[in-house]
N, C-alpha and C. Protein backbone atom coordinates (compact mmCIF):
# COMPACT_ATOMS: atom_id res chain seq x y z
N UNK A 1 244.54 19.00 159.26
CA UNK A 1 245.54 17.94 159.23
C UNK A 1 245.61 17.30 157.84
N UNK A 2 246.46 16.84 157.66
CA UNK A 2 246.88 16.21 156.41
C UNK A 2 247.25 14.96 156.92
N UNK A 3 246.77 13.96 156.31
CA UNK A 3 246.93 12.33 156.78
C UNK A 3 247.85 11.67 155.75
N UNK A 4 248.94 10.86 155.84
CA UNK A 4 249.83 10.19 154.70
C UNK A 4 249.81 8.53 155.98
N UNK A 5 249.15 7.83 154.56
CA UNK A 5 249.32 6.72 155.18
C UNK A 5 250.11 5.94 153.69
N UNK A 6 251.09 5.11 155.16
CA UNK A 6 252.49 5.10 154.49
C UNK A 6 252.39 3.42 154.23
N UNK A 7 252.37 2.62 153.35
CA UNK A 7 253.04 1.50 152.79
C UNK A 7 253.81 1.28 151.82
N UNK A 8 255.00 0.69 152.37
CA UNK A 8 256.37 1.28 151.27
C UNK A 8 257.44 0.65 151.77
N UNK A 9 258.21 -0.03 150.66
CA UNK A 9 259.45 -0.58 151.01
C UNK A 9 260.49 0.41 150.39
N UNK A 10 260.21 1.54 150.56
CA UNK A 10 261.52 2.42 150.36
C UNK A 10 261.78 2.80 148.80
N UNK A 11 262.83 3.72 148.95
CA UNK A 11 262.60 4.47 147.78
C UNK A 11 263.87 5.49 147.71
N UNK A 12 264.15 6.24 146.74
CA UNK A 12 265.15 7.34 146.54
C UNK A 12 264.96 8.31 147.92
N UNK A 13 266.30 8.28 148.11
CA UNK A 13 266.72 9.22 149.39
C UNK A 13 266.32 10.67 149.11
N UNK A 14 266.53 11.19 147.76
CA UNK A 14 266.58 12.75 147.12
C UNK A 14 264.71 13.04 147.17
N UNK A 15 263.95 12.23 146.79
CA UNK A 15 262.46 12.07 146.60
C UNK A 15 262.35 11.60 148.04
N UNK A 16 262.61 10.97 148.86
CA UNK A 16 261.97 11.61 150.18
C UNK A 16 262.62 12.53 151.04
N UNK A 17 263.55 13.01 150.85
CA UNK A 17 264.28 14.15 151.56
C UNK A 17 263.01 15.26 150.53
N UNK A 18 262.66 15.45 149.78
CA UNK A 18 262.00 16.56 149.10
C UNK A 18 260.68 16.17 149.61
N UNK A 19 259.84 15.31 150.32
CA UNK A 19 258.65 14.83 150.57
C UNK A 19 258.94 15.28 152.22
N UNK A 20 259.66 14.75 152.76
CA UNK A 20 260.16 15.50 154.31
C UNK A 20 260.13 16.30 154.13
N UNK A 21 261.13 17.63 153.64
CA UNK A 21 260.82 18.81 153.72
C UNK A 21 259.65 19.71 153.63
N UNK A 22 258.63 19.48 152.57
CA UNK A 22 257.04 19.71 152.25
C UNK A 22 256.28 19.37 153.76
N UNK A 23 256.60 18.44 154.17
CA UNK A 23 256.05 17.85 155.73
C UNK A 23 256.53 19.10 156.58
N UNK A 24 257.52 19.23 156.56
CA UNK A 24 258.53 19.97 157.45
C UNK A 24 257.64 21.80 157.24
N UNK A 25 257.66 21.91 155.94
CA UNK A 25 257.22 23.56 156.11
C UNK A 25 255.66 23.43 155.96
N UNK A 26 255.23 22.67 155.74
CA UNK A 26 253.49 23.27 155.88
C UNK A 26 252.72 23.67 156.77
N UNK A 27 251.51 24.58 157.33
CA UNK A 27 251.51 25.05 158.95
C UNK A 27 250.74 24.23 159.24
N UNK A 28 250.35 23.38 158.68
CA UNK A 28 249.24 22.12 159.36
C UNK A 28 250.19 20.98 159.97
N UNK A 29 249.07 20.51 160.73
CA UNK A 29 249.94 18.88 160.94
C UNK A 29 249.77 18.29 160.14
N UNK A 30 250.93 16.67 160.24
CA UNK A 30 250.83 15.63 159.21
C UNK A 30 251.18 14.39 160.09
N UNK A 31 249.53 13.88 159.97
CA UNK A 31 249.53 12.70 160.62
C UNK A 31 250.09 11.37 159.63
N UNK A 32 250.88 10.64 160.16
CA UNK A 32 251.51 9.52 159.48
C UNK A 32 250.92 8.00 160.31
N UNK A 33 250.60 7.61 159.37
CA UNK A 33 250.07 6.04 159.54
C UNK A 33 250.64 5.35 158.99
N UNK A 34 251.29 4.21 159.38
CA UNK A 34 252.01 2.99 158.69
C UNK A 34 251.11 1.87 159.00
N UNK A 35 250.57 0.96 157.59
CA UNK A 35 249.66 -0.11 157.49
C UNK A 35 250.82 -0.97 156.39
N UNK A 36 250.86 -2.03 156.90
CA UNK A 36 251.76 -2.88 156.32
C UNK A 36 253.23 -2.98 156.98
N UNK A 37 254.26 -1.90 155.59
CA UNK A 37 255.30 -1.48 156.27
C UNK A 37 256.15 -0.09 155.83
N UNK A 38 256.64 0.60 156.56
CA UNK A 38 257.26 1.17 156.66
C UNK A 38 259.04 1.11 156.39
N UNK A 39 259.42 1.34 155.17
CA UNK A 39 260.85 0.60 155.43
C UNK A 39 261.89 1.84 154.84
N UNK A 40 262.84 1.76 155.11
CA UNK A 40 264.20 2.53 154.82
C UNK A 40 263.48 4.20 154.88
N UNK A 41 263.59 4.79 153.40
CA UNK A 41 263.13 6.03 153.38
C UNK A 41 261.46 6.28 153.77
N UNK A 42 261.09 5.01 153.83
CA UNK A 42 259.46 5.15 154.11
C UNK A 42 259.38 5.60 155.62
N UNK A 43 259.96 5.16 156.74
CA UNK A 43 260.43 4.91 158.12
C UNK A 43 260.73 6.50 158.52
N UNK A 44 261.08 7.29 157.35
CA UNK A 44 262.18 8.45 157.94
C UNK A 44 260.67 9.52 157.63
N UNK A 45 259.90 9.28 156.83
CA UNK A 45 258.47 9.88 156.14
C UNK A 45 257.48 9.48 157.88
N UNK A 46 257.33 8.29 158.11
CA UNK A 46 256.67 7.90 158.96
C UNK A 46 257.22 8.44 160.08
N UNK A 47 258.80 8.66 160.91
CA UNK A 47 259.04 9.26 161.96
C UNK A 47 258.62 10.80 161.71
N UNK A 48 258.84 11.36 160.70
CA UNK A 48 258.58 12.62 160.84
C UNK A 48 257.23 13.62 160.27
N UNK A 49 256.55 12.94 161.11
CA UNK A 49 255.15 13.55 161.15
C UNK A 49 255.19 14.51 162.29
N UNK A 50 253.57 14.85 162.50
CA UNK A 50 253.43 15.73 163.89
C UNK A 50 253.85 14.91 164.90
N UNK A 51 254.47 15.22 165.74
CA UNK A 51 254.45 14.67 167.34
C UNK A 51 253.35 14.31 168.10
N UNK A 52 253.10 13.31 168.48
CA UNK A 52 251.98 12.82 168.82
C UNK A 52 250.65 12.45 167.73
N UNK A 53 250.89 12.60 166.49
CA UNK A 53 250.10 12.00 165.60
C UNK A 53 250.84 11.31 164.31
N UNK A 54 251.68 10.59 164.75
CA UNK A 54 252.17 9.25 164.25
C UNK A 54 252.20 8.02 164.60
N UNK A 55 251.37 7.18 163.99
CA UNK A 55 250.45 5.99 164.22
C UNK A 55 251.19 4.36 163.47
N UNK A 56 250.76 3.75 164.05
CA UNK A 56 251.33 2.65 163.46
C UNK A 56 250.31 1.20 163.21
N UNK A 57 249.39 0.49 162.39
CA UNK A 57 248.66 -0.21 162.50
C UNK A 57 249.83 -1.40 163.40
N UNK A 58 249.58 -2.48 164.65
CA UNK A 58 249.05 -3.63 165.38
C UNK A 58 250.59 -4.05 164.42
N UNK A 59 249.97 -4.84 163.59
CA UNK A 59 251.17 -5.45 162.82
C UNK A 59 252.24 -4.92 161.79
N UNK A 60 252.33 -3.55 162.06
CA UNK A 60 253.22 -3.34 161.10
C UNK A 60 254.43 -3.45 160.94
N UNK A 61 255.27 -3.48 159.92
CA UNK A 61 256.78 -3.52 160.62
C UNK A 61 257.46 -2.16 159.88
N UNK A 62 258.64 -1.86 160.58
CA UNK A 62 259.43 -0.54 160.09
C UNK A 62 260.60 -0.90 160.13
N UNK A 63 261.24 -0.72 159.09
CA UNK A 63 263.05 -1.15 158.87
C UNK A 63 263.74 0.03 158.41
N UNK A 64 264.73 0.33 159.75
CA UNK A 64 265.46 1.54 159.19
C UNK A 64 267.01 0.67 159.17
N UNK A 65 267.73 1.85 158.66
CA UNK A 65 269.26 1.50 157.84
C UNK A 65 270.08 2.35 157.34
N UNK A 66 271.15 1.95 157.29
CA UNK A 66 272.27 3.76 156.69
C UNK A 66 271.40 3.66 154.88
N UNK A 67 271.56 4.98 154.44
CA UNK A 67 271.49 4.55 152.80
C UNK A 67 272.43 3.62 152.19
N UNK A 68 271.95 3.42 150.94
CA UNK A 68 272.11 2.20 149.77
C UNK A 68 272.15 3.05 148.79
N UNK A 69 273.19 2.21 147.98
CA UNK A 69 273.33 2.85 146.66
C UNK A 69 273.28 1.57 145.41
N UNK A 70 273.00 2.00 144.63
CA UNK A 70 272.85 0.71 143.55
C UNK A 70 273.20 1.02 142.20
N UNK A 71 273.88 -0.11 141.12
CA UNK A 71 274.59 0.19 140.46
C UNK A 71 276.12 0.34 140.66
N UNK A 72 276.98 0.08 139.64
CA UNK A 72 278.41 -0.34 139.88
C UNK A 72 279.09 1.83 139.57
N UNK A 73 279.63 2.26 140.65
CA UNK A 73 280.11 3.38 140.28
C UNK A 73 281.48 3.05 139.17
N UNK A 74 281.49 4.15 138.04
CA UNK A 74 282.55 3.82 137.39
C UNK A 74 283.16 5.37 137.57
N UNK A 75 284.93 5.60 137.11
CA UNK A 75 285.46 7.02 137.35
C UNK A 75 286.67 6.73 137.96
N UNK A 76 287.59 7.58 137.92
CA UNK A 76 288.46 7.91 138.72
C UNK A 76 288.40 7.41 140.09
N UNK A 77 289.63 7.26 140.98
CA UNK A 77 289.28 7.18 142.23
C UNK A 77 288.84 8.22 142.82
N UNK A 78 289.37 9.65 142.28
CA UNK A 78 288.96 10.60 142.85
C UNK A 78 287.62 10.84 142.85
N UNK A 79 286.54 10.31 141.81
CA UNK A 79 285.24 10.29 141.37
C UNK A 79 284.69 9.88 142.56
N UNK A 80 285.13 8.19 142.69
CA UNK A 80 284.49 7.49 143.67
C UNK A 80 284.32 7.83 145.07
N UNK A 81 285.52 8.83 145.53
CA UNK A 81 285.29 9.29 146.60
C UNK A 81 285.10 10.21 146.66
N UNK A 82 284.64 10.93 145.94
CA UNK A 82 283.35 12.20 145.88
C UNK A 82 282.16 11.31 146.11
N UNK A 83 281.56 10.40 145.18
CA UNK A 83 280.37 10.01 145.64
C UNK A 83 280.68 9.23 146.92
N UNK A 84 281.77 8.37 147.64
CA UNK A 84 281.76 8.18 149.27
C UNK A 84 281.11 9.08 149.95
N UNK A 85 282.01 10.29 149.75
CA UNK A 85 281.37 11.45 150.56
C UNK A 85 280.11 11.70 151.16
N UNK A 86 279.45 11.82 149.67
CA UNK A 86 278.52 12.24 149.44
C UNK A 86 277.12 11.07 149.97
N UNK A 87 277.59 10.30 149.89
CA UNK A 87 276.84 9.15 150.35
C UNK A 87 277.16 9.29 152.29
N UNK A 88 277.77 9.75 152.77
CA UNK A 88 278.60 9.86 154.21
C UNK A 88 277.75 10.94 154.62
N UNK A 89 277.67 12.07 153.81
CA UNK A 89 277.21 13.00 154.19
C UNK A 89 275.92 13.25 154.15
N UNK A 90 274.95 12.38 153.08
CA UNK A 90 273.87 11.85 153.28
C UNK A 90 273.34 10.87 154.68
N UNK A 91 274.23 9.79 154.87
CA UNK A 91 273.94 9.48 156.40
C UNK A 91 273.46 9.93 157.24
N UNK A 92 274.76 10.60 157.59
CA UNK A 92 274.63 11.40 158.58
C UNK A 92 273.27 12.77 158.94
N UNK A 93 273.14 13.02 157.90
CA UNK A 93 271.81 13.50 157.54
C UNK A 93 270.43 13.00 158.12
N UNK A 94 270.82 11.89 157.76
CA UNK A 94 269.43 11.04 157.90
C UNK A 94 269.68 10.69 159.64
N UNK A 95 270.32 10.29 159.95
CA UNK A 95 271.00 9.98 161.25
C UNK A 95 270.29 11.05 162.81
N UNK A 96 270.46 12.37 161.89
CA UNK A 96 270.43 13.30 162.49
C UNK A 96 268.82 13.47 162.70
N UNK A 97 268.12 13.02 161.48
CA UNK A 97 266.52 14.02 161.13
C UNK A 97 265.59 12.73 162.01
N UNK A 98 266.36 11.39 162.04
CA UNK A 98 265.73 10.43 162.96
C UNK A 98 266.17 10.66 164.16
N UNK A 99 267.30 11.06 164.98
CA UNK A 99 267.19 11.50 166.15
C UNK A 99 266.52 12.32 166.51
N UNK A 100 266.06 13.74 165.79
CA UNK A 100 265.53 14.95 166.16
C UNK A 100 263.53 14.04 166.11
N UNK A 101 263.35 13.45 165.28
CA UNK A 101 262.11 12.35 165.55
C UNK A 101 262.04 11.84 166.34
N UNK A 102 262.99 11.34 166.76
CA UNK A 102 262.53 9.81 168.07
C UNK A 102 263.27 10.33 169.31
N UNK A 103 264.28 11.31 169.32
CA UNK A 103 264.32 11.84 170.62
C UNK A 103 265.94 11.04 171.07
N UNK A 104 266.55 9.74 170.07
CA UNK A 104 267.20 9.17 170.31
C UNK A 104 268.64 9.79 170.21
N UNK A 105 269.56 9.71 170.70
CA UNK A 105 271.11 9.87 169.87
C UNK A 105 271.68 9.87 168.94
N UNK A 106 272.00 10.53 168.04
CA UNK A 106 272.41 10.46 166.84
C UNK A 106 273.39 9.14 166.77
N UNK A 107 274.37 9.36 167.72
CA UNK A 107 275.08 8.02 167.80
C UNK A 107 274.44 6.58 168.01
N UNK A 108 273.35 6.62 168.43
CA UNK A 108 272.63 5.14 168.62
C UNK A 108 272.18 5.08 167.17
N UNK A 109 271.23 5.84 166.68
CA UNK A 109 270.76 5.87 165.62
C UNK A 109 272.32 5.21 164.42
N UNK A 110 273.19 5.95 164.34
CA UNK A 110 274.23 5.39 163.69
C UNK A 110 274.28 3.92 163.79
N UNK A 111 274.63 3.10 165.31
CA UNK A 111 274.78 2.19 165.16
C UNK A 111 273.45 0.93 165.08
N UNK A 112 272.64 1.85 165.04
CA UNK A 112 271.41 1.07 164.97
C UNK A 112 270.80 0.57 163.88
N UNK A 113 271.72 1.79 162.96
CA UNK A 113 271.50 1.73 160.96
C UNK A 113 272.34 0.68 160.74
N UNK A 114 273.56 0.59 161.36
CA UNK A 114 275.12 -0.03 160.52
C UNK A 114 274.07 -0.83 159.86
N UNK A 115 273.21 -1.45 159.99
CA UNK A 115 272.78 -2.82 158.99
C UNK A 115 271.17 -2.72 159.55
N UNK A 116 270.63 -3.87 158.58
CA UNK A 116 269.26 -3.58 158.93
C UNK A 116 268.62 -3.72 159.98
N UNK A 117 267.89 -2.95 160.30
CA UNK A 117 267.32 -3.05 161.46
C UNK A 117 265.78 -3.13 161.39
N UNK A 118 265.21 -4.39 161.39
CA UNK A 118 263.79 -4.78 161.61
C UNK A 118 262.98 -4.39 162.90
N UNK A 119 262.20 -3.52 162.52
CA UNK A 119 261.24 -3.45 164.07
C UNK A 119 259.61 -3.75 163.89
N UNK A 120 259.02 -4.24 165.14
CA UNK A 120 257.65 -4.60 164.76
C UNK A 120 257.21 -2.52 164.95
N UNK A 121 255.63 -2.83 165.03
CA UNK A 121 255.42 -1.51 165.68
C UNK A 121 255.03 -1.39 166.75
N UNK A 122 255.62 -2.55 167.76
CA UNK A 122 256.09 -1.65 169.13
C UNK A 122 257.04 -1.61 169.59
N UNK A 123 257.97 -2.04 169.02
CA UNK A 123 259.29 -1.73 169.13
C UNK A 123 259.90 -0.13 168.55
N UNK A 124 258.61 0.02 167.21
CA UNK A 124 259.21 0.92 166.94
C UNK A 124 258.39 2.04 167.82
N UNK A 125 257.15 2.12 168.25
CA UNK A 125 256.75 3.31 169.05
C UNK A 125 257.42 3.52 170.43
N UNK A 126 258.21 2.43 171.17
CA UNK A 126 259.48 2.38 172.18
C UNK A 126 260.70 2.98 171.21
N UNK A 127 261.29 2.63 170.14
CA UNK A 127 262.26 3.84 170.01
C UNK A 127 262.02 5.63 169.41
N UNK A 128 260.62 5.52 169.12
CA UNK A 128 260.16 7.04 169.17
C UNK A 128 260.23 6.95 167.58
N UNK A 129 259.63 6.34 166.93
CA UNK A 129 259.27 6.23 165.51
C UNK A 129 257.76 6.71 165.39
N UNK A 130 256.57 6.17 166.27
CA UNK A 130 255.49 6.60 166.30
C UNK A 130 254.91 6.30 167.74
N UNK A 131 254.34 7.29 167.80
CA UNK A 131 253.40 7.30 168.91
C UNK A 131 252.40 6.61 170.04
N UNK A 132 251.71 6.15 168.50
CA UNK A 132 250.21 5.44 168.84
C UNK A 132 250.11 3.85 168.33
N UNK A 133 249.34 2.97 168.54
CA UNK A 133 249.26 1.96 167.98
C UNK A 133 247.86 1.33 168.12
N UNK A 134 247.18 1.03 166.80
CA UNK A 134 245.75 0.90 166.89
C UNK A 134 245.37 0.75 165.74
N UNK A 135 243.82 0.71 165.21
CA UNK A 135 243.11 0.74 164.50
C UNK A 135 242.20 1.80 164.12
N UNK A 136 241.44 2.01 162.89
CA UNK A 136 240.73 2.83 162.97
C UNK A 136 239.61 3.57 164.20
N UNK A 137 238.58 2.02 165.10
CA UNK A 137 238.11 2.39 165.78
C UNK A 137 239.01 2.66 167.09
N UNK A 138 239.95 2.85 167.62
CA UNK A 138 240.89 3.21 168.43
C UNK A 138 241.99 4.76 168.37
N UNK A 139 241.46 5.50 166.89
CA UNK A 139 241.70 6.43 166.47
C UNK A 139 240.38 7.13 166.71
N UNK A 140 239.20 6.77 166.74
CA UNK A 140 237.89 7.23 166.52
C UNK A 140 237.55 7.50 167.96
N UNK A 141 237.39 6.48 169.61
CA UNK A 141 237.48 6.30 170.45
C UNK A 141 238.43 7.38 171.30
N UNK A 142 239.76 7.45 170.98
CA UNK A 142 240.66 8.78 171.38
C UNK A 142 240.20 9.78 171.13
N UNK A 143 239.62 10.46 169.50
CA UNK A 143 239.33 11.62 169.13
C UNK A 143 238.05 11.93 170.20
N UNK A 144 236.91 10.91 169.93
CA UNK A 144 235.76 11.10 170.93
C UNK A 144 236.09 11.57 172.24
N UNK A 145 236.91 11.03 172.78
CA UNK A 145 237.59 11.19 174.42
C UNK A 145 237.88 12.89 174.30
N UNK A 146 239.14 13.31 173.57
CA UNK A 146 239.46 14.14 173.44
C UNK A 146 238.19 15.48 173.33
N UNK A 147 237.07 15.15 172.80
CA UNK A 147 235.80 15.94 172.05
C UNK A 147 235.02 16.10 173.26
N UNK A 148 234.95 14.99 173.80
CA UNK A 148 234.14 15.00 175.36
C UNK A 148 232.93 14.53 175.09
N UNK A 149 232.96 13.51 174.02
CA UNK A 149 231.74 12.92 173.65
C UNK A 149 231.81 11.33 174.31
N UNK A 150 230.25 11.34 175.04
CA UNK A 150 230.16 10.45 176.20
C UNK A 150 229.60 9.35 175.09
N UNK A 151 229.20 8.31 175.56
CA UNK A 151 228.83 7.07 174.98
C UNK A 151 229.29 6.79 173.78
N UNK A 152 228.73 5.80 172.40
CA UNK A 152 229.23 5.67 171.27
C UNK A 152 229.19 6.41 170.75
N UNK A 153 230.30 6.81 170.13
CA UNK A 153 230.77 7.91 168.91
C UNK A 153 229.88 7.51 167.89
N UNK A 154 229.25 8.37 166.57
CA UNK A 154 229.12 7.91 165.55
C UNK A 154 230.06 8.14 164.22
N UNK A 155 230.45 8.01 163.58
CA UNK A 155 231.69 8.16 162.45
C UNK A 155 230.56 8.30 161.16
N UNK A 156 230.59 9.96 160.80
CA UNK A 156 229.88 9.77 159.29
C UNK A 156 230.82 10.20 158.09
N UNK A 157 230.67 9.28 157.18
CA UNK A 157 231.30 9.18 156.21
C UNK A 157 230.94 10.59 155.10
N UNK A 158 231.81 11.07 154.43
CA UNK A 158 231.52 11.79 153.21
C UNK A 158 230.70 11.16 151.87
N UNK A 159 229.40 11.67 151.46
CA UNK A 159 229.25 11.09 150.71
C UNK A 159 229.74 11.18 149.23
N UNK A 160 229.88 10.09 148.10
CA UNK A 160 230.89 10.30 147.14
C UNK A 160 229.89 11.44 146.10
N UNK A 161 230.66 12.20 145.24
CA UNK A 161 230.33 13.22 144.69
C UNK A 161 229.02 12.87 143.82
N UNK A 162 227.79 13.68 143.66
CA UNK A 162 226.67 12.75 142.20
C UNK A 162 227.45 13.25 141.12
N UNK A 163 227.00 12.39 139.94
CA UNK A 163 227.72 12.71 138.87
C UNK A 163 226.35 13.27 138.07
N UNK A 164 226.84 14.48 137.35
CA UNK A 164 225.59 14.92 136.62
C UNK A 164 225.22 14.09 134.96
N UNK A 165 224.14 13.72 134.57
CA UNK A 165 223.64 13.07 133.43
C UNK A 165 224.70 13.37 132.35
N UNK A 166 225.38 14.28 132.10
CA UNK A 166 226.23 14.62 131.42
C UNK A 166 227.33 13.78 131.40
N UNK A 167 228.07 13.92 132.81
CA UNK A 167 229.08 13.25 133.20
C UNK A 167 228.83 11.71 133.25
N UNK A 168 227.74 10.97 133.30
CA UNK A 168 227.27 9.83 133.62
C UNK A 168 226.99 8.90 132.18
N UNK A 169 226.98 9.76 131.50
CA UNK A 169 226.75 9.34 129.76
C UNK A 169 228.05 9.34 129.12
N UNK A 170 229.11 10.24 129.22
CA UNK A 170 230.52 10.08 128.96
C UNK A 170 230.81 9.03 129.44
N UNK A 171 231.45 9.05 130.92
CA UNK A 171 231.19 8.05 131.64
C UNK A 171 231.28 6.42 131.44
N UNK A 172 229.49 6.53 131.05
CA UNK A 172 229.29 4.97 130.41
C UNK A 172 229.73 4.83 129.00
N UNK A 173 229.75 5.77 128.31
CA UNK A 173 230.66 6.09 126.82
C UNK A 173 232.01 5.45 126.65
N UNK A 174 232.84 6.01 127.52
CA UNK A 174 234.46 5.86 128.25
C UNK A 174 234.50 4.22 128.41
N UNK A 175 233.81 4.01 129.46
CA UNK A 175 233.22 2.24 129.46
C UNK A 175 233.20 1.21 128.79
N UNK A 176 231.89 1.66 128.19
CA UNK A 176 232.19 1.14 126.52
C UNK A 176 233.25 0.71 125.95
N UNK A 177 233.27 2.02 125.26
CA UNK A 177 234.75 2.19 124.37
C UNK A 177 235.87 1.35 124.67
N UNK A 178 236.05 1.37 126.29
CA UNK A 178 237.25 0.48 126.96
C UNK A 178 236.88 -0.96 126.77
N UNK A 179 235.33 -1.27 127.01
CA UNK A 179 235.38 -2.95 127.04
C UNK A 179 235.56 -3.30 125.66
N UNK A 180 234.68 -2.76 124.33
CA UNK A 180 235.08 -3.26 122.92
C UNK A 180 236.91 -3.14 122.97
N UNK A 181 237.82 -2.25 123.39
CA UNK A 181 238.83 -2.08 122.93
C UNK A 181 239.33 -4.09 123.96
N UNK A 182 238.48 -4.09 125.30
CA UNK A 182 239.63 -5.38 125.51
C UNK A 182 238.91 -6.55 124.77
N UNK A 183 237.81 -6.36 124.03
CA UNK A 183 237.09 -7.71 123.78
C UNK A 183 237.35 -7.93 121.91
N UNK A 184 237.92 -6.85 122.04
CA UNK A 184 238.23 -6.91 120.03
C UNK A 184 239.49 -6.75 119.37
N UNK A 185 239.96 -7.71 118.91
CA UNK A 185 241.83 -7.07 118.14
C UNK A 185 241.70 -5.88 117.59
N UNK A 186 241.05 -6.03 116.89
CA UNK A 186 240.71 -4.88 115.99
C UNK A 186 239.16 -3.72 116.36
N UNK A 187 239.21 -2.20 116.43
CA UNK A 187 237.97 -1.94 116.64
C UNK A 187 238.08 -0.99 115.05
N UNK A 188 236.49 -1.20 115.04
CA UNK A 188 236.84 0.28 113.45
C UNK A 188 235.60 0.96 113.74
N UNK A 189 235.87 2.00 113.52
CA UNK A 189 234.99 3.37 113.89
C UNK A 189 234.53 3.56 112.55
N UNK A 190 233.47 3.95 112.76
CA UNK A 190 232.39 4.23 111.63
C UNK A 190 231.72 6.38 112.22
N UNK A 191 231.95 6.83 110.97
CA UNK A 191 231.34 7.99 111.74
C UNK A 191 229.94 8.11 110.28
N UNK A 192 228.93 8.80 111.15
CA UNK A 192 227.88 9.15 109.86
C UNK A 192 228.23 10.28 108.84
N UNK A 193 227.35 9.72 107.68
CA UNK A 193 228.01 10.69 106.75
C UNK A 193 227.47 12.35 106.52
């Protein structure tokens, strides 16, 4: 599994349509967690995880919406309604890839975007945004269940990598170097002769 835990008030439609798709073809699952919030293109990342392993922390919130565009278009009229289009046809897009997520109507979904739409996260695991709703030990507790492991689970952590004497002398070198550079206007290097 691949885990994306999502806090995000949104972002370019083109950069997460290319982040969906990567989700979309890899043969693993992709569990999605929203801690904080989930909003516009973040929301469409967070619905489309694995089925049944899209999670939502207790308080989070998720705000979905038609796309936004920003900046004054300049051009022809004919210009401008090429990018209408194109912005229409983006919608609908999105419209579509959140119904095939949440199981909902494309047409609800439409009118559910016209404008913003604030959800806590249980509102949003009732319209089929995510699944689950919990905490770490409530993720830990399920898996155990699932494992068939009776009494308290134990959870062991990875330990962080040793660094070899080599790496540990650069390192504190790197360190260095960084604190004289914030503690001095000026640094001057001296090399031996």
């Amino acid at each position: 599994d691949i885990t994306m835990y999502i806090n995000s008030p949104g972002g370019s439609v083109h950069d997460m349509l290319a982040i969906y798709d990567t989700m979309q073809y890899v043969h693993c699952d992709i569990v999605t967690v929203c801690l904080g919030e989930a909003a516009s293109a973040a929301a469409i990342l967070l619905a489309g995880g694995t089925p049944g392993k899209r999670a939502a922390l207790p308080n989070a919130t998720i705000l979905i919406h038609q796309p936004r565009t920003g900046g004054a278009y300049q051009g022809q009229v004919s210009d401008l309604e090429i990018q209408a289009n194109e912005i229409e046809r983006i919608r609908h897009r999105l419209d579509e890839i959140l119904a095939r997520h949440t199981g909902q109507d494309p047409e609800k979904i439409r009118r559910d975007t016209d404008r913003d739409n604030i959800l806590t996260a249980e509102q949003a695991k009732d319209y089929g945004i995510v699944d689950e709703l919990g905490y770490l030990s409530d993720a830990v507790d399920a898996a155990a269940k699932a494992a068939g492991i009776e009494g308290e689970p134990s959870v062991v952590y990875p330990r962080p990598p040793r660094r070899s004497l080599g790496e540990w002398f650069v390192g504190g070198l790197a360190h260095s170097f960084a604190r004289a550079l914030a503690n001095e206007s000026t640094l001057t290097l001296r090399f031996l002769p």
